[in-house]
Protein backbone atom coordinates (compact mmCIF):
# COMPACT_ATOMS: atom_id res chain seq x y z
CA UNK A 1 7.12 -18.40 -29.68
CA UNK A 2 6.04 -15.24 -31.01
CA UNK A 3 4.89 -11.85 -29.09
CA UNK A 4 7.43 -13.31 -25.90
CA UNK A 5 10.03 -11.15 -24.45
CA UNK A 6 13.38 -13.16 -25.06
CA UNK A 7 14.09 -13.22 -21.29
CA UNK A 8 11.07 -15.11 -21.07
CA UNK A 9 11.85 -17.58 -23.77
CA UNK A 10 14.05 -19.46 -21.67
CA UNK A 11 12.01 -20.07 -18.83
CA UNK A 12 9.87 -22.13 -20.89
CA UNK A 13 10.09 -25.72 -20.66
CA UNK A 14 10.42 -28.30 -23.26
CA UNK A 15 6.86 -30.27 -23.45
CA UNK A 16 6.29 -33.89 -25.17
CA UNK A 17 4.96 -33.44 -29.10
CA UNK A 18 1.55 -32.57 -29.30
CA UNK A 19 1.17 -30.62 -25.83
CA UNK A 20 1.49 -26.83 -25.38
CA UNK A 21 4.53 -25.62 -23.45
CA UNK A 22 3.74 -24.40 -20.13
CA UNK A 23 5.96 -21.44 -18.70
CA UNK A 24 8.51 -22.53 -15.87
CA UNK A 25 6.54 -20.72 -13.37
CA UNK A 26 3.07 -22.50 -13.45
CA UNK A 27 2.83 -25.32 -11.76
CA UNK A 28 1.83 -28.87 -13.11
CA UNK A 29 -0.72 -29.15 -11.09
CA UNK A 30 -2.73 -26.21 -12.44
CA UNK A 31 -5.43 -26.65 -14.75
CA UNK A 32 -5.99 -23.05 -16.97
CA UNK A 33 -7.99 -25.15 -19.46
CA UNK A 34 -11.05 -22.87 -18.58
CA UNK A 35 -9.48 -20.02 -18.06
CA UNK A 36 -10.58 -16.56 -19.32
CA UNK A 37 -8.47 -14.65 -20.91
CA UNK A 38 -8.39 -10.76 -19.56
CA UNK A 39 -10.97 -11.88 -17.00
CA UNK A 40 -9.40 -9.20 -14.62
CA UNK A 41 -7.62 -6.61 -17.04
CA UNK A 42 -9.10 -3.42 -16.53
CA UNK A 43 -8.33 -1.09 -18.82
CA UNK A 44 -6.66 2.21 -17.54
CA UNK A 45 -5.87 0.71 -14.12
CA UNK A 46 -2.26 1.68 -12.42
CA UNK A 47 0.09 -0.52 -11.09
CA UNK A 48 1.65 0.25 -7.98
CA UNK A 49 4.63 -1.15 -7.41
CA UNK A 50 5.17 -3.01 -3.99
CA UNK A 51 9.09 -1.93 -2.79
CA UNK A 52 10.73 -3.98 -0.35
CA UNK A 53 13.38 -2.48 2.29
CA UNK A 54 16.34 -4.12 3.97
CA UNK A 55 15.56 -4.59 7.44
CA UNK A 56 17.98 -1.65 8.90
CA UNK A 57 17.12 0.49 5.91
CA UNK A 58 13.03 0.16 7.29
CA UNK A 59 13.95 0.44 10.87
CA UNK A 60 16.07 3.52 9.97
CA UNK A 61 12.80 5.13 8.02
CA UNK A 62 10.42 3.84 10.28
CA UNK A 63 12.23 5.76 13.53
CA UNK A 64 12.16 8.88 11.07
CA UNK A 65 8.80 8.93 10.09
CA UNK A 66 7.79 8.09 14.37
CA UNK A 67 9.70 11.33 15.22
CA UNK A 68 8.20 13.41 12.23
CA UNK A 69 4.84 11.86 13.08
CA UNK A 70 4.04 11.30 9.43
CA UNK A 71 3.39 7.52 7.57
CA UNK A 72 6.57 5.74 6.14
CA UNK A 73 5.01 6.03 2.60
CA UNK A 74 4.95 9.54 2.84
CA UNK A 75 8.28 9.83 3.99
CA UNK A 76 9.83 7.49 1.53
CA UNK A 77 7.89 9.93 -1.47
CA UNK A 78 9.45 12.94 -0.50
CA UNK A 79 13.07 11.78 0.15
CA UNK A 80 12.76 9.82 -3.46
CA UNK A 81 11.46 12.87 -5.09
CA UNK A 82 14.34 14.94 -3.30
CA UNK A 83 16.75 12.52 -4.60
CA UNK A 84 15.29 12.79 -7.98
CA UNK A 85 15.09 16.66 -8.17
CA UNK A 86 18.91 16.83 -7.21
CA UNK A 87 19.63 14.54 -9.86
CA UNK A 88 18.02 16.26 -12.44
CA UNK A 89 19.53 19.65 -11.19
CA UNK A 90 22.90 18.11 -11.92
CA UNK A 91 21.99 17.30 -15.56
């Protein structure tokens, strides 16, 4: 298994001799035998991350953001790029 990132190795299961190994993750019930590879990569695209928030964490942030009338999303920026200016002060 060549090009795979060793965490990845072992979530592989064993297959009979003769078939392909199929990762842990896809289902046996899939069929990918006309698939296309890259059929959606678009080169230069961004990924953004989806972040999830403990319940009380959200309902903290999402009181703050009410009172200062701006979106959560906005909020959550400029309190991570606060934290991350202070911590690069202290270096």
């Amino acid at each position: 298994m060549t090009g795979l990132k060793d965490g990845w190795k072992s979530r592989v299961e064993k297959s009979p001799i003769g078939q392909k190994k199929r990762p842990a993750h896809c289902s046996r019930g899939r069929d990918f035998s006309n698939g296309v590879r890259g059929k959606f990569y678009r080169k230069g695209a961004t990924f953004r991350l989806p972040v999830c928030l403990d319940e009380k964490v959200q309902d903290d942030l999402t009181a703050k953001a009410d009172a200062k009338r701006v979106e959560l999303a906005d909020l959550v920026n400029d309190m991570l790029r606060k934290s991350i200016d202070l911590v690069e002060m202290a270096r």
